[in-house]
Protein backbone atom coordinates (compact mmCIF):
# COMPACT_ATOMS: atom_id res chain seq x y z
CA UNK A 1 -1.93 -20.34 -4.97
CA UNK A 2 -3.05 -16.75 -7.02
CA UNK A 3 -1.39 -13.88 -5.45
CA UNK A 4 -1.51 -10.23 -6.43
CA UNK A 5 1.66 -8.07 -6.89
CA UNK A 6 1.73 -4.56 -5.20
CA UNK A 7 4.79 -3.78 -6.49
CA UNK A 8 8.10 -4.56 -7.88
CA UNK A 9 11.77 -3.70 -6.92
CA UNK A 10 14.53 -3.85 -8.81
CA UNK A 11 17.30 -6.51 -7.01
CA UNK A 12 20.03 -4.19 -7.48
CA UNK A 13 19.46 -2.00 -4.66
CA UNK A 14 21.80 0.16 -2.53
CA UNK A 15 23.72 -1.95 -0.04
CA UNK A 16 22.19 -1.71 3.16
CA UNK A 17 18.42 -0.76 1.38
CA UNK A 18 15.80 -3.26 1.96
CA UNK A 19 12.90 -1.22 0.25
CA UNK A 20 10.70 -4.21 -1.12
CA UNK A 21 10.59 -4.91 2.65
CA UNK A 22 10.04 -1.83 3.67
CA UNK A 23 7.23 -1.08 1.69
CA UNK A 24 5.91 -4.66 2.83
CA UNK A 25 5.91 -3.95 6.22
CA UNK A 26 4.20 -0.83 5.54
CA UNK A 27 1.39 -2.80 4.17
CA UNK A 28 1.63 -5.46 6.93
CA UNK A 29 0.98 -2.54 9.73
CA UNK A 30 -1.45 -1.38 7.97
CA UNK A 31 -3.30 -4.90 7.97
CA UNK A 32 -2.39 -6.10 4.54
CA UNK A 33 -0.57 -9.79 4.79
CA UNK A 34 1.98 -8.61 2.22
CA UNK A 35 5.15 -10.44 1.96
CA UNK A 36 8.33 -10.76 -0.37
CA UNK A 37 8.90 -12.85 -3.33
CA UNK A 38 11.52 -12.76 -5.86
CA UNK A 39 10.93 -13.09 -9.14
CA UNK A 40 14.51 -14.77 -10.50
CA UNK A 41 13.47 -14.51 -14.24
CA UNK A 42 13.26 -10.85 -14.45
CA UNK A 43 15.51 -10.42 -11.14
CA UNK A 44 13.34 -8.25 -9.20
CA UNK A 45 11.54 -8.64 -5.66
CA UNK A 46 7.66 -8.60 -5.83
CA UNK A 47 5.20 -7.52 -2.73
CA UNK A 48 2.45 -9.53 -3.01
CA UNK A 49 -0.32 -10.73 -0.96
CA UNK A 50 -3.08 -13.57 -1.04
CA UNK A 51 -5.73 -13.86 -3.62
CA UNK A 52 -8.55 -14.52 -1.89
CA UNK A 53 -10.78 -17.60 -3.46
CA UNK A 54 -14.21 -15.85 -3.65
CA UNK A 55 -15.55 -17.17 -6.38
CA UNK A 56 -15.13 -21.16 -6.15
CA UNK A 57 -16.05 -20.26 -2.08
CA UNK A 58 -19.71 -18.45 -3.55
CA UNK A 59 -20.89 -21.20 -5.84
CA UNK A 60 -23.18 -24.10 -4.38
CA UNK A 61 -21.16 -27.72 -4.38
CA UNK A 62 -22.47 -29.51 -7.42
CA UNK A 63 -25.06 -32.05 -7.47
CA UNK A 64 -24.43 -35.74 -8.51
């Protein structure tokens, strides 16, 4: 599954601040699908949402 990233947070927020979440639901009322991911290598949380498939989805199915 390709997603995109919207942003990144740093883990090591404020107690009590969700702002990855925040800014996801943000996007989700304005219609964007975004949701939260965390990326555990470089401990942040990532907003990302859905790459759509446009190209495979455009092409004709091949011939045999």
């Amino acid at each position: 599954m390709c997603r995109t990233v919207l942003e990144k947070f740093p883990a090591g927020g404020p107690r009590g601040s969700w702002p990855a979440e925040e800014f996801a639901r943000a996007r989700r009322d304005e219609g964007t699908p975004a949701e939260v991911v965390m990326d555990l290598d470089s401990d942040v949380f990532l907003v990302v949402v859905p790459q759509q498939a446009t190209e495979s989805a455009s092409r004709p199915p091949s011939q045999p």
